[in-house]
C-alpha atoms as a PDB file:
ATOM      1  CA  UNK A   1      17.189  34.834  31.272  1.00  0.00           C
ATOM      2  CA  UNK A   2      16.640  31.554  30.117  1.00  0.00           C
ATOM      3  CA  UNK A   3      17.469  31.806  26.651  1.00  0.00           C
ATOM      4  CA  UNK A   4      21.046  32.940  27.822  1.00  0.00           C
ATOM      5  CA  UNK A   5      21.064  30.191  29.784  1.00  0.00           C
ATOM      6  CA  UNK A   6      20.115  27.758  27.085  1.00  0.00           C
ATOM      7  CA  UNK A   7      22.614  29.573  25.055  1.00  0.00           C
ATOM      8  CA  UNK A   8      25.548  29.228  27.398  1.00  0.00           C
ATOM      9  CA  UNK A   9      24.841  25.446  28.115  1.00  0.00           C
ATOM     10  CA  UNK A  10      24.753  24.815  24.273  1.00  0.00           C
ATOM     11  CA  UNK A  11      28.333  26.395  23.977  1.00  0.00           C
ATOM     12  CA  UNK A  12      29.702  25.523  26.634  1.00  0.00           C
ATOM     13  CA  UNK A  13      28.788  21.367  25.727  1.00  0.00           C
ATOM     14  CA  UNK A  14      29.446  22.218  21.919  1.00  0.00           C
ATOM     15  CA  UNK A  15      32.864  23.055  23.055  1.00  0.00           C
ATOM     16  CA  UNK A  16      33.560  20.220  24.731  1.00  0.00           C
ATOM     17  CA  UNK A  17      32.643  17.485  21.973  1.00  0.00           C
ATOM     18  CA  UNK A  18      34.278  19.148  18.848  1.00  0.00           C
ATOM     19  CA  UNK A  19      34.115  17.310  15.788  1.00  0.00           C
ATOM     20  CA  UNK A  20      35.606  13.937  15.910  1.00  0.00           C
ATOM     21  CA  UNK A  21      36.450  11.923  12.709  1.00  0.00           C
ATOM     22  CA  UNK A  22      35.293   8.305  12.180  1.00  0.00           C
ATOM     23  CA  UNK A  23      37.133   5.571  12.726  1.00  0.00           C
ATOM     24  CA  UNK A  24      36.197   1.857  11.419  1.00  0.00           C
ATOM     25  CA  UNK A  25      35.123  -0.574  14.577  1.00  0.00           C
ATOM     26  CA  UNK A  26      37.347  -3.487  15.244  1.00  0.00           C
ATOM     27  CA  UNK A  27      35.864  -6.075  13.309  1.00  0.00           C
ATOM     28  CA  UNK A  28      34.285  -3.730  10.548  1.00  0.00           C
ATOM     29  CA  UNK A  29      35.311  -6.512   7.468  1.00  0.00           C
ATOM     30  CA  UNK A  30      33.649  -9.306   9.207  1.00  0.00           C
ATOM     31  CA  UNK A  31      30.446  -6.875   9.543  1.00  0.00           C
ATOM     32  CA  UNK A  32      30.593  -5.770   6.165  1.00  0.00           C
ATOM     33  CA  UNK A  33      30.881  -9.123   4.706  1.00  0.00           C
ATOM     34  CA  UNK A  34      27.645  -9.868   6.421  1.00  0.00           C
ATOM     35  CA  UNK A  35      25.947  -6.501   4.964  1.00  0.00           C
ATOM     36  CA  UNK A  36      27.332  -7.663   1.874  1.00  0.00           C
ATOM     37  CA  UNK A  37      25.565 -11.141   1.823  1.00  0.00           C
ATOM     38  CA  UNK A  38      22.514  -9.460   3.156  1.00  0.00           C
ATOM     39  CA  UNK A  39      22.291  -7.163   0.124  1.00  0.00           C
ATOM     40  CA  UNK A  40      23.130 -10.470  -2.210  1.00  0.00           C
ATOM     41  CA  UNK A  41      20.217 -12.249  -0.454  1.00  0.00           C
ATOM     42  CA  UNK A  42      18.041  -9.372  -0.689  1.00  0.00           C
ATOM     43  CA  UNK A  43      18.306  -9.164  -4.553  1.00  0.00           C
ATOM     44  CA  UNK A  44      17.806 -12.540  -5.029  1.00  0.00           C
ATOM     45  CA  UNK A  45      14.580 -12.359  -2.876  1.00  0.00           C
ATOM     46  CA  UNK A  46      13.483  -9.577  -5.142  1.00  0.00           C
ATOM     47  CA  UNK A  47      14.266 -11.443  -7.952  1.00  0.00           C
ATOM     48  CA  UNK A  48      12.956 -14.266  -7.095  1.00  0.00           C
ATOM     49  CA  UNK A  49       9.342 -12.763  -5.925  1.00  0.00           C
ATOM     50  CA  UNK A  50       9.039 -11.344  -9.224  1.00  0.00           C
ATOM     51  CA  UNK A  51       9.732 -13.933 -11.292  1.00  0.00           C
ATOM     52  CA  UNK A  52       6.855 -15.642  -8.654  1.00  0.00           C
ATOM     53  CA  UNK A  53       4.492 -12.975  -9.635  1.00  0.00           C
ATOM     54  CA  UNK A  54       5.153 -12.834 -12.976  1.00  0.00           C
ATOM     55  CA  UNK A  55       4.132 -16.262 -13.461  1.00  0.00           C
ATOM     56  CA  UNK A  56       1.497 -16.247 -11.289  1.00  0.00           C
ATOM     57  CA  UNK A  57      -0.176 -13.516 -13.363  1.00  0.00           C
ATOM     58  CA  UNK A  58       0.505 -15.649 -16.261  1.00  0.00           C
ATOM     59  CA  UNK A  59      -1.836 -18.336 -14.855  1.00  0.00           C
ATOM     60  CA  UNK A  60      -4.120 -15.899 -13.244  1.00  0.00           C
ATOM     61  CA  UNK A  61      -5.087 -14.601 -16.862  1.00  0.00           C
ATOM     62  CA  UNK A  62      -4.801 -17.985 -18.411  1.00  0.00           C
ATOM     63  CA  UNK A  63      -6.882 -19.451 -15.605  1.00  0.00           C
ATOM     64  CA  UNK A  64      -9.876 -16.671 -15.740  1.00  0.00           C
ATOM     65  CA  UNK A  65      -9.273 -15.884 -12.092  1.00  0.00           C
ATOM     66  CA  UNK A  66      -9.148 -13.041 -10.136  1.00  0.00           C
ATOM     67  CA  UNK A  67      -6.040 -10.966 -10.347  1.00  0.00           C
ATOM     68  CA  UNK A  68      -4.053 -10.546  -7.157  1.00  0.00           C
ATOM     69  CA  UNK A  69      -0.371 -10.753  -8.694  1.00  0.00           C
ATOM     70  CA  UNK A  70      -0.092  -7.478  -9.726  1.00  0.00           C
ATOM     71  CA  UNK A  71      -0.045  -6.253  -6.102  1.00  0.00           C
ATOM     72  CA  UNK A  72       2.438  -9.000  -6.158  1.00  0.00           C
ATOM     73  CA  UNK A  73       5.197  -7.431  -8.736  1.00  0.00           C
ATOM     74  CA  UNK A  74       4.235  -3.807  -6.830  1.00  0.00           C
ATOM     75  CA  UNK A  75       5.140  -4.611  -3.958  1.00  0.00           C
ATOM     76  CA  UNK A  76       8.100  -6.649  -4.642  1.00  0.00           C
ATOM     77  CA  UNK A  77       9.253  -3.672  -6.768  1.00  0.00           C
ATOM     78  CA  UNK A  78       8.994  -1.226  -4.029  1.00  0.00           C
ATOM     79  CA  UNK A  79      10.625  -3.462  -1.523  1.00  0.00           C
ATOM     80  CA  UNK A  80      13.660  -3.505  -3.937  1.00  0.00           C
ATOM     81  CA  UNK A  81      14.088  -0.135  -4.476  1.00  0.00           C
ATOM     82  CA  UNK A  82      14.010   0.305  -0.819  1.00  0.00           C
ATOM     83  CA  UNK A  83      16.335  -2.258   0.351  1.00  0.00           C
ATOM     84  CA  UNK A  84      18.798  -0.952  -2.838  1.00  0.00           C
ATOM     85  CA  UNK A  85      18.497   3.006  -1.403  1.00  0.00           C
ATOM     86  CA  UNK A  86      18.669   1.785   2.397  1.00  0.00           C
ATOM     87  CA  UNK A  87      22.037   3.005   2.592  1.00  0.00           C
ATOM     88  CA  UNK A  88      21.501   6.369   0.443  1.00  0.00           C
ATOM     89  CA  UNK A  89      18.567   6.816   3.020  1.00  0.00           C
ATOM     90  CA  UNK A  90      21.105   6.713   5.884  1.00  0.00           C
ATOM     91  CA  UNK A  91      23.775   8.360   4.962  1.00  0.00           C
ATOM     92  CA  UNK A  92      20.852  11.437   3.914  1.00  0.00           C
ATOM     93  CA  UNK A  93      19.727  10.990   7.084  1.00  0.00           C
ATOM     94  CA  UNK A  94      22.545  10.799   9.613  1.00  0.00           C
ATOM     95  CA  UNK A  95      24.575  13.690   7.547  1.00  0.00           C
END
């Protein structure tokens, strides 16, 4: 009895919202430009924080001192490859 039920509701509401195609919001080019100076300043960050590291593990080994820059150029490499595949994630995601 309920699953019939269940089943009816689910048809009956899948009927109603059939499959609509996607349409661009009013001011999609202002919000893309943004996106797109978002993903400039993101590569520069990552750039920029391993270039940091990099030298900071240059004077961490000429120095003698303990080595914490590695983690450093890790982390700054897995930050870029998930702010580069953010919207690869999304799309995989929301299709």
């Amino acid at each position: 009895m309920t699953v019939t039920l269940l089943s009816a509701f689910h048809d009956t509401v899948l009927a109603q919202v059939g499959n609509p195609t996607p349409e661009a919001p009013p001011a999609a080019e202002k919000l893309m430009k943004l996106v797109r100076y978002f993903t400039w300043f993101v590569i520069l960050s990552g750039v920029m924080g391993i270039t940091y590291a990099g030298g900071r593990f240059a004077w961490e080994k000429w120095s003698g001192g303990g080595l914490a820059s590695p983690k450093m150029v890790a982390g700054a490499m897995i930050g870029g490859v998930i702010a580069t595949s953010a919207g690869t994630i999304m799309n995989a995601v929301i299709t």
